[in-house]
N, C-alpha and C. Protein backbone atom coordinates (compact mmCIF):
# COMPACT_ATOMS: atom_id res chain seq x y z
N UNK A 1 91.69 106.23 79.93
CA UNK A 1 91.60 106.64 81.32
C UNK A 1 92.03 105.45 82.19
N UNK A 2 93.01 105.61 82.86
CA UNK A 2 93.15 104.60 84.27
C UNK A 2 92.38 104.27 85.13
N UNK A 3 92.44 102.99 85.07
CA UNK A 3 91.33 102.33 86.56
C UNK A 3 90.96 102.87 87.47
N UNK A 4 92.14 103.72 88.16
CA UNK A 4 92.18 105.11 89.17
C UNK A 4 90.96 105.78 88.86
N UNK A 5 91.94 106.43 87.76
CA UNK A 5 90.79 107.55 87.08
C UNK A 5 89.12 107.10 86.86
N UNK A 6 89.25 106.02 86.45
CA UNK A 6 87.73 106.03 86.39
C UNK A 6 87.00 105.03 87.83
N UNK A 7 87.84 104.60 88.83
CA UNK A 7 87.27 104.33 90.19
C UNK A 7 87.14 105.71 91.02
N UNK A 8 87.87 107.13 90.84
CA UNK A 8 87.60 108.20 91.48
C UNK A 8 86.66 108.91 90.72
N UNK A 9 85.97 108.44 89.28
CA UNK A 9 84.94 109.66 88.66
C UNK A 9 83.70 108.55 89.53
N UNK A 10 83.52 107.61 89.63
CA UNK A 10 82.29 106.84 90.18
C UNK A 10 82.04 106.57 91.22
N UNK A 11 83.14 106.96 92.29
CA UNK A 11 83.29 106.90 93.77
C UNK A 11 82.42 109.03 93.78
N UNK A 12 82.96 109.43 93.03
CA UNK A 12 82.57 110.78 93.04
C UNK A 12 80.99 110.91 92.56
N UNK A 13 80.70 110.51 91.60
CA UNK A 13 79.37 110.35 91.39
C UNK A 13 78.40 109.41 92.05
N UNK A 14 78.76 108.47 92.90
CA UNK A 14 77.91 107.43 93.35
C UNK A 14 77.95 108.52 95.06
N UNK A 15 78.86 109.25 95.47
CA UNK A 15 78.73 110.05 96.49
C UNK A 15 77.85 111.47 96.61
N UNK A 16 78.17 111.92 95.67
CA UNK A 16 77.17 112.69 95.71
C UNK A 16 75.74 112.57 95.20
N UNK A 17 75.34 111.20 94.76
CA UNK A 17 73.89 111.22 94.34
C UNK A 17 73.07 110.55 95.42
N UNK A 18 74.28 109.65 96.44
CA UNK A 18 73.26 109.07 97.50
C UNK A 18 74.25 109.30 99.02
N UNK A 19 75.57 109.89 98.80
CA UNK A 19 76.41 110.20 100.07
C UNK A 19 77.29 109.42 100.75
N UNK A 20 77.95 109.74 100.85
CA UNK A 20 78.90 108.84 101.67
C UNK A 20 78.81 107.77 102.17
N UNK A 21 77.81 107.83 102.95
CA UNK A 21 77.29 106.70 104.15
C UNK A 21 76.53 105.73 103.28
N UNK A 22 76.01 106.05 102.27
CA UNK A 22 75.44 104.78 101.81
C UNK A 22 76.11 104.62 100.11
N UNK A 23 77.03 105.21 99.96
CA UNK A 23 77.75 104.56 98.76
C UNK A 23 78.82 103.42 99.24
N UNK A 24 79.00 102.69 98.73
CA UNK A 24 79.78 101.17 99.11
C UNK A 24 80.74 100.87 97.69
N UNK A 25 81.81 100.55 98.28
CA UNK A 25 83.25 100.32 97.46
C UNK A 25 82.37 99.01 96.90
N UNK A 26 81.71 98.26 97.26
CA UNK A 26 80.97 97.46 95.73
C UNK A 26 80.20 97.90 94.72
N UNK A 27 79.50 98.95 95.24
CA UNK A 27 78.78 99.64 94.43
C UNK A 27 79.57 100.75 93.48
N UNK A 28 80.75 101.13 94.11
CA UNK A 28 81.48 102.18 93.10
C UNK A 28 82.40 101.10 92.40
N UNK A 29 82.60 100.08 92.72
CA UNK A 29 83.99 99.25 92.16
C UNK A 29 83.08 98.94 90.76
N UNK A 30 81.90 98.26 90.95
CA UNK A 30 80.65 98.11 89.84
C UNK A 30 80.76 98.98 88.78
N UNK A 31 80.30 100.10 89.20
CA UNK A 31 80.04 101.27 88.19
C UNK A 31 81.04 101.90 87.26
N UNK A 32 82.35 101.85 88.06
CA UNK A 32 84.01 101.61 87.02
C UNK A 32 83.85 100.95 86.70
N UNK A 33 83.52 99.70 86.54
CA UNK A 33 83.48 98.58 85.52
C UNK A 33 84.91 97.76 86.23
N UNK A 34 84.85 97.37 87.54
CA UNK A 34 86.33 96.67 88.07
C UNK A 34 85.69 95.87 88.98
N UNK A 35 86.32 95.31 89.57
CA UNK A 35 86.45 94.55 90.51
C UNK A 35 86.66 95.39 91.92
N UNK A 36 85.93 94.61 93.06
CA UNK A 36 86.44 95.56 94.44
C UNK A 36 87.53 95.34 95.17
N UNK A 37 88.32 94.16 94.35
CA UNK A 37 89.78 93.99 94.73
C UNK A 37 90.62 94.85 94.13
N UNK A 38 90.07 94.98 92.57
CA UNK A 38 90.89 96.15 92.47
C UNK A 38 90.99 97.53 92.67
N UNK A 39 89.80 97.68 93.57
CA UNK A 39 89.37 99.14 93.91
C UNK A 39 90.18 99.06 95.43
N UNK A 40 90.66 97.92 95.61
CA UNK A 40 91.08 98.24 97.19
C UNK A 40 92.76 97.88 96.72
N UNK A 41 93.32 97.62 95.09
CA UNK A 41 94.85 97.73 95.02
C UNK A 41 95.04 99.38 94.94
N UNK A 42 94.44 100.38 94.95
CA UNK A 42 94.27 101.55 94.49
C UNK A 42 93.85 102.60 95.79
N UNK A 43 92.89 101.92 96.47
CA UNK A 43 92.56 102.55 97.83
C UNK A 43 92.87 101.76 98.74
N UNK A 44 93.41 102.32 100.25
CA UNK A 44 93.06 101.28 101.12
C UNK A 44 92.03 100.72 101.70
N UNK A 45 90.58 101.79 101.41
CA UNK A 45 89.49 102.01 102.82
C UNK A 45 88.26 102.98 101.78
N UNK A 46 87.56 102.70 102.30
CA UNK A 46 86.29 104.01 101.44
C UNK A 46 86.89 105.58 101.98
N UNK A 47 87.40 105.76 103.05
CA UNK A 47 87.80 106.34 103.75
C UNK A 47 88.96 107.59 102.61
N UNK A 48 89.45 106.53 102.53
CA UNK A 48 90.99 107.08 101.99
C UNK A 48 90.49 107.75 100.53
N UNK A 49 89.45 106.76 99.96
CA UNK A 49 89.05 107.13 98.44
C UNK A 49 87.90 108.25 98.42
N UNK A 50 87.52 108.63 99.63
CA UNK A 50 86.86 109.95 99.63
C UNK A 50 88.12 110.72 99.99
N UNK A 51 89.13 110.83 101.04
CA UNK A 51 89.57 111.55 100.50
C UNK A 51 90.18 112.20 99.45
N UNK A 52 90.39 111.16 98.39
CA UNK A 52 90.89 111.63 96.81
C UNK A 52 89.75 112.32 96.44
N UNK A 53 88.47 112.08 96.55
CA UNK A 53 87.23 112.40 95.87
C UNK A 53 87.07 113.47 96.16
N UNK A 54 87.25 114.73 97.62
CA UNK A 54 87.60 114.94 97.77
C UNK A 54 88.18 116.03 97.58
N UNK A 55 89.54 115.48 97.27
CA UNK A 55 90.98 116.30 96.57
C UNK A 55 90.90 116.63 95.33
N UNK A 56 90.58 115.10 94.72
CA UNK A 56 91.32 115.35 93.12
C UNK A 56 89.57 115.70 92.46
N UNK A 57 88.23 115.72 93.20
CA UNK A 57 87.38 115.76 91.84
C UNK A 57 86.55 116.88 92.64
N UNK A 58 86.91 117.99 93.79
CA UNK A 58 86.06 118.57 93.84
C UNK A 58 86.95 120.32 93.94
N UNK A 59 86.06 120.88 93.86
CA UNK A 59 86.80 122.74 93.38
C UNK A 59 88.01 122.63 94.42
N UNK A 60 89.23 123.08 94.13
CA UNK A 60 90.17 123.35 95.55
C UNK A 60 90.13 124.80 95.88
N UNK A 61 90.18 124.86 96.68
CA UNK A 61 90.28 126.58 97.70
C UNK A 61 91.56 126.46 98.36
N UNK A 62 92.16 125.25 99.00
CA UNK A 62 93.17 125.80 99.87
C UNK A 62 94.31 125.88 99.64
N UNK A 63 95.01 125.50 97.69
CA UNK A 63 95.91 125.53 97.67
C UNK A 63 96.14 126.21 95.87
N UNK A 64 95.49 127.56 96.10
CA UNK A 64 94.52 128.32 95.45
C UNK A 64 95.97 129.89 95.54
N UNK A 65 96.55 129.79 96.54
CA UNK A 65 97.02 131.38 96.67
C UNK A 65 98.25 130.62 97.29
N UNK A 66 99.20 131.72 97.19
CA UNK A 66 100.58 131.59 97.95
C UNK A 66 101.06 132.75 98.58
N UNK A 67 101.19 132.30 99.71
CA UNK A 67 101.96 133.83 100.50
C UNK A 67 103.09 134.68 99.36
N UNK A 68 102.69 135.89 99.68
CA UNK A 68 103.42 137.02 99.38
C UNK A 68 102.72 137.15 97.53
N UNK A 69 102.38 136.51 97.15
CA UNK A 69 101.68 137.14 95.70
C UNK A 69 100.10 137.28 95.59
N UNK A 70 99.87 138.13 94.69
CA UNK A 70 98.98 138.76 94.61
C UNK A 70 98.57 139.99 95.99
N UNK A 71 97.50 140.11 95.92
CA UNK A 71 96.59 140.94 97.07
C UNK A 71 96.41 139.69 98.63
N UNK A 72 96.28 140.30 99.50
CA UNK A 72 96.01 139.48 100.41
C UNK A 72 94.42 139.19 100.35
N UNK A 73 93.89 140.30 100.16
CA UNK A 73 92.52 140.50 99.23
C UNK A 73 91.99 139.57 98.46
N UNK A 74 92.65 139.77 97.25
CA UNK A 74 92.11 138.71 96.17
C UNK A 74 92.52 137.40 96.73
N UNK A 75 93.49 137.07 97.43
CA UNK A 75 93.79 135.70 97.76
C UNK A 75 92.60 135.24 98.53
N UNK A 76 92.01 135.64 99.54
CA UNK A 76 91.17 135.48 100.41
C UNK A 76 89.48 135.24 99.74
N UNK A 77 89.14 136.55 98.40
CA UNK A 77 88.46 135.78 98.03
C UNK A 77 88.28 135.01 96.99
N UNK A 78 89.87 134.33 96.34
CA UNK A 78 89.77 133.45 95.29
C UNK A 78 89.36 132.23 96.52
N UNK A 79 90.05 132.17 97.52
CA UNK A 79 89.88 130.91 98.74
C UNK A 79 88.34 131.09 99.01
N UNK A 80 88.11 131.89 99.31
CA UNK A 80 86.29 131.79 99.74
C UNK A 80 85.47 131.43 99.02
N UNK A 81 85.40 131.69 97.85
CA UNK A 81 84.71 131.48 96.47
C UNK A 81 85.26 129.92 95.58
N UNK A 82 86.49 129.62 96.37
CA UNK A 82 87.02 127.69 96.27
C UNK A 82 85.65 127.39 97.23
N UNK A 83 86.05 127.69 98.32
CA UNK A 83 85.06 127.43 99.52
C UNK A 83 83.68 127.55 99.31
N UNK A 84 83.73 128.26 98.87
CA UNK A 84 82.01 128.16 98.30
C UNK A 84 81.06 127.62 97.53
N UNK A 85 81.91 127.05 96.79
CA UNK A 85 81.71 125.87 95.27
C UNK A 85 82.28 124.33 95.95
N UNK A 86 82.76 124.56 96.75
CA UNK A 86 83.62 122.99 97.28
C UNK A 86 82.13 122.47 98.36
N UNK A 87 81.93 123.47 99.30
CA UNK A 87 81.21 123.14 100.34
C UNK A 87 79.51 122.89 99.82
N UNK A 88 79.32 123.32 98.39
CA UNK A 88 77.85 123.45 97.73
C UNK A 88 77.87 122.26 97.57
N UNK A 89 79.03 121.45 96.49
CA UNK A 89 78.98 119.94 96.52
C UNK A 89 79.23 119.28 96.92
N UNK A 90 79.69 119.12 98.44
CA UNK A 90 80.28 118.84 99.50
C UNK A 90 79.04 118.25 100.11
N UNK A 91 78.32 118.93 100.63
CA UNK A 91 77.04 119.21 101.48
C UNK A 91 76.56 117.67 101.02
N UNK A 92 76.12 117.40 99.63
CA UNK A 92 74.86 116.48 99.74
C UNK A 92 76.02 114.88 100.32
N UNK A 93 77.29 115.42 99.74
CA UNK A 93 77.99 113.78 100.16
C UNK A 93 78.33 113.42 101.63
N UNK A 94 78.35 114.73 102.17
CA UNK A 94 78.84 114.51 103.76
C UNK A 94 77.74 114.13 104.94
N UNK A 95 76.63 115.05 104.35
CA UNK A 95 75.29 115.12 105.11
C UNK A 95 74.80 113.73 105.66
N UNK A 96 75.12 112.67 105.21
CA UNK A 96 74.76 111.12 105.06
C UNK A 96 75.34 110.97 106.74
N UNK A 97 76.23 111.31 106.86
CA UNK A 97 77.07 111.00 107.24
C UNK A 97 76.96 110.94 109.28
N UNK A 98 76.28 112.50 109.06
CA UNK A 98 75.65 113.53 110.54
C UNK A 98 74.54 112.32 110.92
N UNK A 99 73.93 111.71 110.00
CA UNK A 99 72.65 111.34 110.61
C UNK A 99 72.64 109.86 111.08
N UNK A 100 74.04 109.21 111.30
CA UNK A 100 74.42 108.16 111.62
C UNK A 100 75.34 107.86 112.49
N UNK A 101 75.53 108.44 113.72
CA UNK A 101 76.55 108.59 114.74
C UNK A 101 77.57 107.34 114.74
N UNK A 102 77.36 106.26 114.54
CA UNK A 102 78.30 105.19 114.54
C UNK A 102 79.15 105.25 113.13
N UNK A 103 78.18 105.52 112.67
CA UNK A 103 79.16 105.42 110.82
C UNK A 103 80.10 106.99 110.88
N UNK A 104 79.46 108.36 111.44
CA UNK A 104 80.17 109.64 112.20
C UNK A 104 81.24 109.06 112.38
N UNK A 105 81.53 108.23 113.33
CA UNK A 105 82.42 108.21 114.62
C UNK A 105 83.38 107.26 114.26
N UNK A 106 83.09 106.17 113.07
CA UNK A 106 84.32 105.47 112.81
C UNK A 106 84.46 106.40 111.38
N UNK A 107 83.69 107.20 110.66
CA UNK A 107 84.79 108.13 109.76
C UNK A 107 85.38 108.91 110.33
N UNK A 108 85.18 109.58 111.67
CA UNK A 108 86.43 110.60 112.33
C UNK A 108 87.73 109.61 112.65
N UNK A 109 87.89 108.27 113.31
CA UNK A 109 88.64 107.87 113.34
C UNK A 109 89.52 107.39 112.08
N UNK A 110 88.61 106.98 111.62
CA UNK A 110 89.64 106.48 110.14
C UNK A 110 89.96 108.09 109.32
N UNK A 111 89.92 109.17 109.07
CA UNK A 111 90.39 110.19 108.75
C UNK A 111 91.34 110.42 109.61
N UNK A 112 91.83 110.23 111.12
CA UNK A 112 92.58 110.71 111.74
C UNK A 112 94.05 110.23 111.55
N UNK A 113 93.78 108.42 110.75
CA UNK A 113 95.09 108.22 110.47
C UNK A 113 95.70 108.91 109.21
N UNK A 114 94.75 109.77 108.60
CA UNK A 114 95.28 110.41 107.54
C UNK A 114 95.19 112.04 108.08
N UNK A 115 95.22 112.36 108.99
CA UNK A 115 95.35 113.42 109.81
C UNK A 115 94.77 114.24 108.46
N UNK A 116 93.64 114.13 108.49
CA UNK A 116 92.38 114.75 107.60
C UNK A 116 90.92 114.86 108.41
N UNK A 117 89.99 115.60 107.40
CA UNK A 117 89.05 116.18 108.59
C UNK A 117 88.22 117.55 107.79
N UNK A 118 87.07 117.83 108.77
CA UNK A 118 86.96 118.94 108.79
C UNK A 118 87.39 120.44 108.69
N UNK A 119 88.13 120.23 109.61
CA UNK A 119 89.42 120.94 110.37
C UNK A 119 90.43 121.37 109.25
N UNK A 120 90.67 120.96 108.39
CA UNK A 120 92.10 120.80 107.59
C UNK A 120 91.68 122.38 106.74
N UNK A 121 90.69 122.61 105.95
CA UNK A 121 90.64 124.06 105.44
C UNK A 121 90.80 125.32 106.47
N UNK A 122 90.33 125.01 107.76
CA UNK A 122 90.43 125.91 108.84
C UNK A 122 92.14 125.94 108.88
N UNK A 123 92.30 125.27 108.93
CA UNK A 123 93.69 125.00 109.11
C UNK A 123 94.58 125.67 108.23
N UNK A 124 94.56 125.49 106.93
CA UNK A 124 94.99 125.67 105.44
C UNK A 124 94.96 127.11 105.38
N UNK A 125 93.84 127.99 105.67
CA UNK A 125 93.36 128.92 105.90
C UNK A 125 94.54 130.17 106.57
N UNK A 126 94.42 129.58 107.70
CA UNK A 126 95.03 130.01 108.87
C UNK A 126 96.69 130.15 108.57
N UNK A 127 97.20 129.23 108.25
CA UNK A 127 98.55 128.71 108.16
C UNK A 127 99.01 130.06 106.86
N UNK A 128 98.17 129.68 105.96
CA UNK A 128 98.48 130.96 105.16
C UNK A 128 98.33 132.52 105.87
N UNK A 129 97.58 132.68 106.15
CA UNK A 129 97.42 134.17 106.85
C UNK A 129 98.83 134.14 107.90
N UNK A 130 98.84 133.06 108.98
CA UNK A 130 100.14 133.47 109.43
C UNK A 130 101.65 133.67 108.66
N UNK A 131 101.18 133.01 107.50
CA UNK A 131 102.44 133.64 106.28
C UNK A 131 102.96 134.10 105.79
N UNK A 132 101.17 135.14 105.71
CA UNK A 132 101.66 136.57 105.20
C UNK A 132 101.42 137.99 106.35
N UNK A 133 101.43 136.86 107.98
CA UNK A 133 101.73 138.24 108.85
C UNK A 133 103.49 138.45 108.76
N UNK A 134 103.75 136.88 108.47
CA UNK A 134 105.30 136.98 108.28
C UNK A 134 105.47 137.69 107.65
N UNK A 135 105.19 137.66 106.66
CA UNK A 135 105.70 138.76 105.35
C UNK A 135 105.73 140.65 105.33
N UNK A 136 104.69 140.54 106.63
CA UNK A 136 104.12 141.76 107.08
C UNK A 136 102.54 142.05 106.08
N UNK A 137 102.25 141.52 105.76
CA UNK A 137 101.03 142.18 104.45
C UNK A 137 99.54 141.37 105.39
N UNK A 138 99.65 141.26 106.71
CA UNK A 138 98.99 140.57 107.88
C UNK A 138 99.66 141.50 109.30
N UNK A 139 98.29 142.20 109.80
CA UNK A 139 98.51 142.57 110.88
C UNK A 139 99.23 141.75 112.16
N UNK A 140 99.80 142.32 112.91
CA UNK A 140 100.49 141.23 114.28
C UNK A 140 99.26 141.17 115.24
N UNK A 141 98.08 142.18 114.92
CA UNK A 141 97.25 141.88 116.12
C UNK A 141 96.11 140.70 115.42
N UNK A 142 96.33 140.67 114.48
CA UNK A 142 95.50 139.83 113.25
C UNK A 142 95.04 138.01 114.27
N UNK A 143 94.03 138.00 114.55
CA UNK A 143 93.65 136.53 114.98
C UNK A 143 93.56 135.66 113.80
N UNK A 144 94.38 135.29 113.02
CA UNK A 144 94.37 134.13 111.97
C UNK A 144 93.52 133.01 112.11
N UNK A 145 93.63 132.31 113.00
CA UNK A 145 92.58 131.16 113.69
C UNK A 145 91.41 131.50 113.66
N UNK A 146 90.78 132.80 113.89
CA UNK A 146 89.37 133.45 114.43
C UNK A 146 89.06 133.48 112.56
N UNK A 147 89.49 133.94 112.11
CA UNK A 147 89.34 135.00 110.99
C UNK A 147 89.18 133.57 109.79
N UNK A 148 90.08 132.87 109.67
CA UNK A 148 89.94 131.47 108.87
C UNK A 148 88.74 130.47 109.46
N UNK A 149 88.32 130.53 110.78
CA UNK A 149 86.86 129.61 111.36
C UNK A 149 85.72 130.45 110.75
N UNK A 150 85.92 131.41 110.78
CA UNK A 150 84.81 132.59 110.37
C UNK A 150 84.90 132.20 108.71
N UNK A 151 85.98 132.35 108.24
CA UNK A 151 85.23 132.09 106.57
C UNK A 151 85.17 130.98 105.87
N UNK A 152 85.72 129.95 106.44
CA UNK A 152 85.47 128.51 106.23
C UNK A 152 83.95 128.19 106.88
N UNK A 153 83.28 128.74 107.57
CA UNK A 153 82.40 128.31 108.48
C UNK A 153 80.87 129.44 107.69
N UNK A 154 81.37 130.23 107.04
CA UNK A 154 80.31 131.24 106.09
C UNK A 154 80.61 130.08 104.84
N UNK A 155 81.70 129.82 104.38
CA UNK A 155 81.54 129.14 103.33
C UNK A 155 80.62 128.26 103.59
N UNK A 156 80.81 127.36 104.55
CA UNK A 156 80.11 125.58 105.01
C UNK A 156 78.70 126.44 105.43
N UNK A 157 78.25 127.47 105.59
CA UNK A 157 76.97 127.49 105.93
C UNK A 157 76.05 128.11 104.53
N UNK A 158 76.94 128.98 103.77
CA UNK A 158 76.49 129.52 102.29
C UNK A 158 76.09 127.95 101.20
N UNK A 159 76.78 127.00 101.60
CA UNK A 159 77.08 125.82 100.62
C UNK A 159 75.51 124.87 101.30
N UNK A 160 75.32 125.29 102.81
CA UNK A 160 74.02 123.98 103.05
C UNK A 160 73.14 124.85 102.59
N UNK A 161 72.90 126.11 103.00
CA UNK A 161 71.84 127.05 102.61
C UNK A 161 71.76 127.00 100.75
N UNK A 162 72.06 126.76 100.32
CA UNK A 162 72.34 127.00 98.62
C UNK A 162 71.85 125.53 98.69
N UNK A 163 72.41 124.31 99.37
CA UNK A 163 71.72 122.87 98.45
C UNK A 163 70.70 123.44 99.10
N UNK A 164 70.49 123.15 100.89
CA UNK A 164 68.78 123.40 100.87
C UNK A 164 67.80 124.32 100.16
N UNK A 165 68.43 125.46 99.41
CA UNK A 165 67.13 126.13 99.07
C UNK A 165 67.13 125.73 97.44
N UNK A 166 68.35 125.31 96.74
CA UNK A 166 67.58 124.72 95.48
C UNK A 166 68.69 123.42 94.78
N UNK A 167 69.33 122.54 96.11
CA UNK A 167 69.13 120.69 95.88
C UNK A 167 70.69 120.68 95.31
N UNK A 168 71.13 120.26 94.74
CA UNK A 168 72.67 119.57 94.13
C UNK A 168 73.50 120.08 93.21
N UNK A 169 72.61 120.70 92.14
CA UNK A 169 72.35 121.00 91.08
C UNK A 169 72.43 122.68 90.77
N UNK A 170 72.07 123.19 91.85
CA UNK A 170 72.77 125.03 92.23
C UNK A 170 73.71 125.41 91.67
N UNK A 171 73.40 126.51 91.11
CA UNK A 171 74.80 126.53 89.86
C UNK A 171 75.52 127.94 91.41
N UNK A 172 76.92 127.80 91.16
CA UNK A 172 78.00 128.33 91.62
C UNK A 172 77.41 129.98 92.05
N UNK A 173 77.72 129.79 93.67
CA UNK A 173 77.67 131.57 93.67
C UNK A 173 78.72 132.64 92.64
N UNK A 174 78.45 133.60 92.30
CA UNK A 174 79.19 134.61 92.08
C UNK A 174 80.59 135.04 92.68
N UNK A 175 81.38 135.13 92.23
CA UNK A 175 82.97 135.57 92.97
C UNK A 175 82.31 137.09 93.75
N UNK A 176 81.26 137.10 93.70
CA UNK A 176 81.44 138.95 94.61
C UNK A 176 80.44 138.15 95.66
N UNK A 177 79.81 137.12 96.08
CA UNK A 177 79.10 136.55 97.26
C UNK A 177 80.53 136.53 98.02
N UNK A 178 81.66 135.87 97.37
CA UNK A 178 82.87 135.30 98.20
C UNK A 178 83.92 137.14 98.75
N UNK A 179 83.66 138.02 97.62
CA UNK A 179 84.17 139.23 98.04
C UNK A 179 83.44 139.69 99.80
N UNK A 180 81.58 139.56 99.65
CA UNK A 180 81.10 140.29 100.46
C UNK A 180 81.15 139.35 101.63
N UNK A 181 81.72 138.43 101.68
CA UNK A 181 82.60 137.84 103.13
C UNK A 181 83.37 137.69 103.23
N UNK A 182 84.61 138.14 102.89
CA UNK A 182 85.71 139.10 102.82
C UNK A 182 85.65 140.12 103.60
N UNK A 183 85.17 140.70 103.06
CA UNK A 183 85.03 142.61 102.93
C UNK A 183 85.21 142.78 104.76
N UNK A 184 84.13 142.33 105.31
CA UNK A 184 83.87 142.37 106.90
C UNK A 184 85.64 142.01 107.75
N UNK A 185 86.02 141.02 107.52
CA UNK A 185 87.12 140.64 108.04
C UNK A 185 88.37 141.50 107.30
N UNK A 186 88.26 142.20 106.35
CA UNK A 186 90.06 142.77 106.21
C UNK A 186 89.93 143.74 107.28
N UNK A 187 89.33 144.28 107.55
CA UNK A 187 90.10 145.48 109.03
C UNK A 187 90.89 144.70 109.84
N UNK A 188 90.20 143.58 109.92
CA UNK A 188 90.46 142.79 111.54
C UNK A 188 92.02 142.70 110.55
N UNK A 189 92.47 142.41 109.52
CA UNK A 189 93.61 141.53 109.42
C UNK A 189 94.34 142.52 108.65
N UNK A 190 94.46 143.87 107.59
CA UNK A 190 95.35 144.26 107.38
C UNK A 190 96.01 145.15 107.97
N UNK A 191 97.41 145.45 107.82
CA UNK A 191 98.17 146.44 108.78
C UNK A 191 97.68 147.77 108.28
């Protein structure tokens, strides 16, 4: 395994057992067994190496479906049910994060030079649905924006409700939790 590889499995595990805000590129550089010089030839910033953590070690949802194949259906809830498993283990690493407004406020800035965020699945979301209004298999009266805040935002609230009611360790909703928030929004969006 590459240095990479094993500075993103311990940046990933040292985040979700105590969170973002209090895991430290000495403390993950440690636990790979490296140096924190060499955790910073590899990352630039803690910043940057959550976002790999992230990307490369947590469920993906948003790049899960492609306009024009499959169902618009099933696409929506293979993405919700990404979303729903991403945001469950998501929750305990980010949460650190809310309860520290200064440490908040310089991770929104340092994500912004990587034009990353919150925002970016809403986004991801959206961008697809307007893809497949192109295609026509998406209504023209279809609010894409409305309809992607709405199930990114059931996901992010299914994922705190699930750690808070049983902790880290919550095994994965069911693909038909991710159907029955779905279900509500296809009127709004098919032709």
């Amino acid at each position: 395994m590459s240095a990479r590889e094993r500075i993103l499995d311990a940046a990933a595990d040292i985040m979700r057992r105590h969170g973002v805000a209090r895991a430290t590129t000495k403390e993950i550089a440690r636990a790979a067994g490296y140096s924190e010089a060499l955790l910073y030839k590899h990352f630039r910033d803690k910043e940057e190496l959550m976002m790999h953590v992230l990307k490369e070690r947590m469920p993906a949802f948003t790049s899960t479906y492609a306009p024009g194949e499959g169902t618009v259906e099933a696409n929506l809830v293979a993405a919700v049910h990404g979303g729903l498993r991403f945001y469950r283990l998501a929750f305990p690493m980010m949460a650190s994060l809310a309860s520290q407004p200064r440490l908040m406020e310089a991770t929104r800035e340092s994500l912004r030079k990587y034009d990353a965020g919150p925002h970016e699945p809403v986004r991801a979301l959206a961008r697809y649905l307007d893809a497949e209004r192109d295609l026509g298999r998406v209504a023209d009266r279809a609010d894409t924006g409305a309809v992607a805040a709405l199930l990114m935002g059931a996901c992010f609230q299914q994922g705190f409700l699930r750690y808070f009611a049983e902790g880290a360790e919550a095994p994965d909703l069911p693909e038909s939790a991710a159907r029955d928030l779905v279900r509500p929004v296809l009127a709004e969006l098919l032709p």
